[in-house]
Protein backbone atom coordinates (compact mmCIF):
# COMPACT_ATOMS: atom_id res chain seq x y z
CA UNK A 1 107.15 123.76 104.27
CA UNK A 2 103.41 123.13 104.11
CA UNK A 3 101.31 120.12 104.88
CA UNK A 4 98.31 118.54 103.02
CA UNK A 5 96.24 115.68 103.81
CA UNK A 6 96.11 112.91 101.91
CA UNK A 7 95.33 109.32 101.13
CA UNK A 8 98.03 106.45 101.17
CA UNK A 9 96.27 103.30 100.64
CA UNK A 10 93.56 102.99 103.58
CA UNK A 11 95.23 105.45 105.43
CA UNK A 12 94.76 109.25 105.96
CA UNK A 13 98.67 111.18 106.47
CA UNK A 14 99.66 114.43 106.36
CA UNK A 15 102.65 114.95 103.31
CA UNK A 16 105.25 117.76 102.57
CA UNK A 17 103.57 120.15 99.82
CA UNK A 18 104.41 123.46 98.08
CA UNK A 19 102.42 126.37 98.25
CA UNK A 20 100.17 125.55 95.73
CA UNK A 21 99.10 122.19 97.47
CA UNK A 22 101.42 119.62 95.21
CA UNK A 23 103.27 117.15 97.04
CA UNK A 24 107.26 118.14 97.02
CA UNK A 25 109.33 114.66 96.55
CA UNK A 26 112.90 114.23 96.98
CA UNK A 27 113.92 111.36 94.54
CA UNK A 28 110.51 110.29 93.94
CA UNK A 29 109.68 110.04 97.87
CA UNK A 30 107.34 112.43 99.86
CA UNK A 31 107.86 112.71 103.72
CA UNK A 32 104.63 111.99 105.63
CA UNK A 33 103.02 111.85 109.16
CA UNK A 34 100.50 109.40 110.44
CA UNK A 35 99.99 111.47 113.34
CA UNK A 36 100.19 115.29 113.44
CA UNK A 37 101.48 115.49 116.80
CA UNK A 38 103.66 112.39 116.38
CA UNK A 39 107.69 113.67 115.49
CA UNK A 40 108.15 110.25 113.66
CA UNK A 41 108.52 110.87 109.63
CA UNK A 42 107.88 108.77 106.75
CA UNK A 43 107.93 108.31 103.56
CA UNK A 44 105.92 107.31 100.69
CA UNK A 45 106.43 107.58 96.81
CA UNK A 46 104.38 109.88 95.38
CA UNK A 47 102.79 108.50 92.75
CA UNK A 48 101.04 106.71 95.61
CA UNK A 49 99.53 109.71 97.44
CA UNK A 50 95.85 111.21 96.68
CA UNK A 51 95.15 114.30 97.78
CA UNK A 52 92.06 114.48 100.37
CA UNK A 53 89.46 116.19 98.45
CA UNK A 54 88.31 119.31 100.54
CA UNK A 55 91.46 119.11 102.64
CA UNK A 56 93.31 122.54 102.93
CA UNK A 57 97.55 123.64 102.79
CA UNK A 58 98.43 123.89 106.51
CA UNK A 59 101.29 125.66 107.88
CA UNK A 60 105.12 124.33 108.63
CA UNK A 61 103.73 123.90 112.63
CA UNK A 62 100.63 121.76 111.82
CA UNK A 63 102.73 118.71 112.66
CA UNK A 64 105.57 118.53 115.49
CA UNK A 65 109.19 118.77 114.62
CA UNK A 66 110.88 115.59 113.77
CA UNK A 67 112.77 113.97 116.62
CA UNK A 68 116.79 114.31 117.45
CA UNK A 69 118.59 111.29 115.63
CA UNK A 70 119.50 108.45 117.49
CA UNK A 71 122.86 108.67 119.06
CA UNK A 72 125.11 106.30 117.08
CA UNK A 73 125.26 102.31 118.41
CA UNK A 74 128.02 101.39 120.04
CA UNK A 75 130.64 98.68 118.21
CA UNK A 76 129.33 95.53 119.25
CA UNK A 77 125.77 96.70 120.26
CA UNK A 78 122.77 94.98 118.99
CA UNK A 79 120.55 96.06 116.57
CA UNK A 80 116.27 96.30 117.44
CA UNK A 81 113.84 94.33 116.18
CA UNK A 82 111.95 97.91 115.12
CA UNK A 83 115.10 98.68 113.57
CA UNK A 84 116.07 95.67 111.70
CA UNK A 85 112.40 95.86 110.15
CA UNK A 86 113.03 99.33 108.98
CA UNK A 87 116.26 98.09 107.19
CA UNK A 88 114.59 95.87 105.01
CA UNK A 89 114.74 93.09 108.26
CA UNK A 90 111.98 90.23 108.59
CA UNK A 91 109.78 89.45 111.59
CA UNK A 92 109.17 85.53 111.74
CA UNK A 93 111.34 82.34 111.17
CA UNK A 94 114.65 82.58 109.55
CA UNK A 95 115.15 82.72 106.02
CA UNK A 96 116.77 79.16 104.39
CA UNK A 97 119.86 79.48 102.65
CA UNK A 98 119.31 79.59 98.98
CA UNK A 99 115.33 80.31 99.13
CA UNK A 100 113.30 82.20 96.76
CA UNK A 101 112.63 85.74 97.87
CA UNK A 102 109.53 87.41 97.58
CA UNK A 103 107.85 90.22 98.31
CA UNK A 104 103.63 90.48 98.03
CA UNK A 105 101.52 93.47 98.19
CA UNK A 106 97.56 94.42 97.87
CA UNK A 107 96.27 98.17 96.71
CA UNK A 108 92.28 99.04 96.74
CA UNK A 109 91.24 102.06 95.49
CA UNK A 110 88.23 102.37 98.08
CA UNK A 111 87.39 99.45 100.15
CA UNK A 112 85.74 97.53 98.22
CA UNK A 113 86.89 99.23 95.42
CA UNK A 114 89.39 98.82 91.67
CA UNK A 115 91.85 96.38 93.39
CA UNK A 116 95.62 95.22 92.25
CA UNK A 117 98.51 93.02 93.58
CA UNK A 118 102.01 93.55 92.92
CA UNK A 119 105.07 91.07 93.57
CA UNK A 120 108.87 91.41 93.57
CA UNK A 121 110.29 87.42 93.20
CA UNK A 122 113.44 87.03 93.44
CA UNK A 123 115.77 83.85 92.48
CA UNK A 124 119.10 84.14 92.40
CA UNK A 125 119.92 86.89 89.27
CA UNK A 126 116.66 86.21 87.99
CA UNK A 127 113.96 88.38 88.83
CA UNK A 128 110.15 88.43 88.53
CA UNK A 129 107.91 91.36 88.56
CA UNK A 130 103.71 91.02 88.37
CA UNK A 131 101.49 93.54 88.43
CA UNK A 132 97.92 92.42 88.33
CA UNK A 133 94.33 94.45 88.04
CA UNK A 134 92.07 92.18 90.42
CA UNK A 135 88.70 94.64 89.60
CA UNK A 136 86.35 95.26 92.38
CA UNK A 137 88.12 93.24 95.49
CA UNK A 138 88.74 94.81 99.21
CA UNK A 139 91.89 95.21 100.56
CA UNK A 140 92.44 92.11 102.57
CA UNK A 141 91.48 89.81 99.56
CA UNK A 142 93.82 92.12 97.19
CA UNK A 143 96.89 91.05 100.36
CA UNK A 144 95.67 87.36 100.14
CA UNK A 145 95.24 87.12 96.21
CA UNK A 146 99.08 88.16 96.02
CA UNK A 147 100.32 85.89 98.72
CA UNK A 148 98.67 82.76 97.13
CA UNK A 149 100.00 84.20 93.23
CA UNK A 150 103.83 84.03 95.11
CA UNK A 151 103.39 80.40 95.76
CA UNK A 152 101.49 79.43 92.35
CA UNK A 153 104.84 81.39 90.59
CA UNK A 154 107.19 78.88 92.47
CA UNK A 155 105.32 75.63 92.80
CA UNK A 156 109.04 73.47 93.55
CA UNK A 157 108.37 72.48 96.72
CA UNK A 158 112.64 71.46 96.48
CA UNK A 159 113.16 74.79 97.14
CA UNK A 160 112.61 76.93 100.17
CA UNK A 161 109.89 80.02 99.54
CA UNK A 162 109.89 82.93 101.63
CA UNK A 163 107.19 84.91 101.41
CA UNK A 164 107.81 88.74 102.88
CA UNK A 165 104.10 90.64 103.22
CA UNK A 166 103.05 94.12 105.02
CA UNK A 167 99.78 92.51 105.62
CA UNK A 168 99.49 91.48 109.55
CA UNK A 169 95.99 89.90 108.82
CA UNK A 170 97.11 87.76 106.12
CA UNK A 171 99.64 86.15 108.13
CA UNK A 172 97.48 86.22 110.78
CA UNK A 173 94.42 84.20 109.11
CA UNK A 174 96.93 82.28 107.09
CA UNK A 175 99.93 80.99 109.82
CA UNK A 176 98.47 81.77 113.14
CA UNK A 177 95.15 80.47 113.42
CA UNK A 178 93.45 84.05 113.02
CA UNK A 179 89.71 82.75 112.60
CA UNK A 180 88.79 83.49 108.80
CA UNK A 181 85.15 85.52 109.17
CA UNK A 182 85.19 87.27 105.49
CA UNK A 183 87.38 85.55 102.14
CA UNK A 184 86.98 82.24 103.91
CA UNK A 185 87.02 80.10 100.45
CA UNK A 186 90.60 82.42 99.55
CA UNK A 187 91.75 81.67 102.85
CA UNK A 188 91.03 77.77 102.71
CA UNK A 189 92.64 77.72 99.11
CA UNK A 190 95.40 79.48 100.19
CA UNK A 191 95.67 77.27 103.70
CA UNK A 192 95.50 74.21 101.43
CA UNK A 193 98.75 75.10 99.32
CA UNK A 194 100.95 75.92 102.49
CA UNK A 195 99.77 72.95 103.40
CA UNK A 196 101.24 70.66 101.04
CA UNK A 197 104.78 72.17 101.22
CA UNK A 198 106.88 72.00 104.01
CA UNK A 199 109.37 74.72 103.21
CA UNK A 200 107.56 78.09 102.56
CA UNK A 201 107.82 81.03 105.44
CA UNK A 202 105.72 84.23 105.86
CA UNK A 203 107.56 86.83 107.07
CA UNK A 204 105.91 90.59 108.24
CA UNK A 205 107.87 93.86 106.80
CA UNK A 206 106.25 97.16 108.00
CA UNK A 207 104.69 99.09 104.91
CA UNK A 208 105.96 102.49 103.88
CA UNK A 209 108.99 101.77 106.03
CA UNK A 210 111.65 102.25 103.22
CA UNK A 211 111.99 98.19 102.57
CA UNK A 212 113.16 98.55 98.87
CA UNK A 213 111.40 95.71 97.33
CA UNK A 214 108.19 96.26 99.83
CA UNK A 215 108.22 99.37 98.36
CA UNK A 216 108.24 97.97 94.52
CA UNK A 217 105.54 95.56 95.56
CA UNK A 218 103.28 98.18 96.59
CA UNK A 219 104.29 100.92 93.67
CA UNK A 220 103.23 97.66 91.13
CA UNK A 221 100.35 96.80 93.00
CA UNK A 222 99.26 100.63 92.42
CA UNK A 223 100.15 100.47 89.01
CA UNK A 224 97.56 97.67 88.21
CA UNK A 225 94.73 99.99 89.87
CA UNK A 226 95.60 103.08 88.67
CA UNK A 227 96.20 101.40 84.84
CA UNK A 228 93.31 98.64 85.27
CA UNK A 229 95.45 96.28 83.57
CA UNK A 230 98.61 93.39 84.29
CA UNK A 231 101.33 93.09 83.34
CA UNK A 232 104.42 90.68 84.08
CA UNK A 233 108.42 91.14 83.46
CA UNK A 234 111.60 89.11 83.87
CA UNK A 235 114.65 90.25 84.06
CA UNK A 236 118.06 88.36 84.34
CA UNK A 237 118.56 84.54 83.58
């Protein structure tokens, strides 16, 4: 099958098309490559993927063949950090029993450009989703704007938070003293509120990685660009 390039958030990839040029997704989800030479596949819904204007259909060899599966672990054997984070696994300190999951992402169409946030919270069978049109933001203040909305949308500081982002600079600027030099009044606000509770965790997820609710986080984020609107469900009790 061919190749096309196209845009997935900031990011140039090549993705599975047809003949004609049109993505080809298998349950909504388009296989990618960061790297045409790299034999490591991805994949990304397609709702999410813009097709590189100018960008031509390349043939089947444009990008290398994908690598021979792993051989199967051993009973007993341990499983990766790389691979725990691919299974939905978090990088950072261990989750509290009983804490309020969530998930945070930031989408810019253009950077600076139409800007959205989406979060997945999760507490106990109740679940939260926002999606939320931020207009004219960059990326990295899109990632902030949705961490800080995960800690205004559980302010009980009785309860542990866990906050799970795709957003290294967040975290970064946020938990380990990354110096702020752009968004520096976000980043103080944002400071100030972890601050003043002792139990909320950021943990890093790898984007486009297959991480379910990662995943939802971004596709809602994308949904508040795309519509230029918010929106906000519950579901559960």
């Amino acid at each position: 099958m061919p190749w096309r390039k196209m845009r997935l958030r900031d990011s140039e990839v090549w993705a599975r098309v047809d003949d004609e040029g049109n993505p080809i997704a298998d349950a909504g989800r388009v296989e990618i490559r960061y790297n045409a030479k790299s034999p490591k596949a991805y994949h990304a819904a397609a709702k999410n993927l813009e097709v590189v204007e100018g960008s031509k259909v390349m043939p089947d060899d444009h990008c290398a063949a994908i690598e021979a599966s792993a051989p199967a672990k051993k009973p007993g054997a341990r499983t990766t950090k790389a691979e725990a984070l691919a299974k939905g696994g978090v990088d950072g300190p261990k989750i509290a029993e009983g804490a309020i999951i969530v998930y945070a992402d930031g989408a810019c169409s253009g950077n600076p450009g139409p800007a959205g946030l989406g979060m997945v919270l999760i507490d106990g069978k109740s679940r939260l989703e926002l999606s939320e049109y931020l207009g004219t933001a960059t990326n990295n203040i899109a990632e902030l704007t949705a961490v800080l909305r995960a800690l205004e949308a559980s302010p009980d500081d009785a309860r542990p938070l866990a906050i799970h982002t795709d957003s290294q600079y967040s975290i970064g600027v946020l938990s380990k003293g990354w110096k702020a030099k752009a968004n520096t009044e976000l980043v103080l606000s944002i400071r100030a509120k972890l601050a003043g509770r002792h139990n909320v965790t950021l943990h890093y997820v790898p984007g486009h990685a297959g991480v379910l609710l990662n995943e939802r986080a971004d596709e809602l984020a994308r949904q508040a660009v795309t519509n230029r609107a918010t929106s906000e469900k519950r579901y559960g009790s």
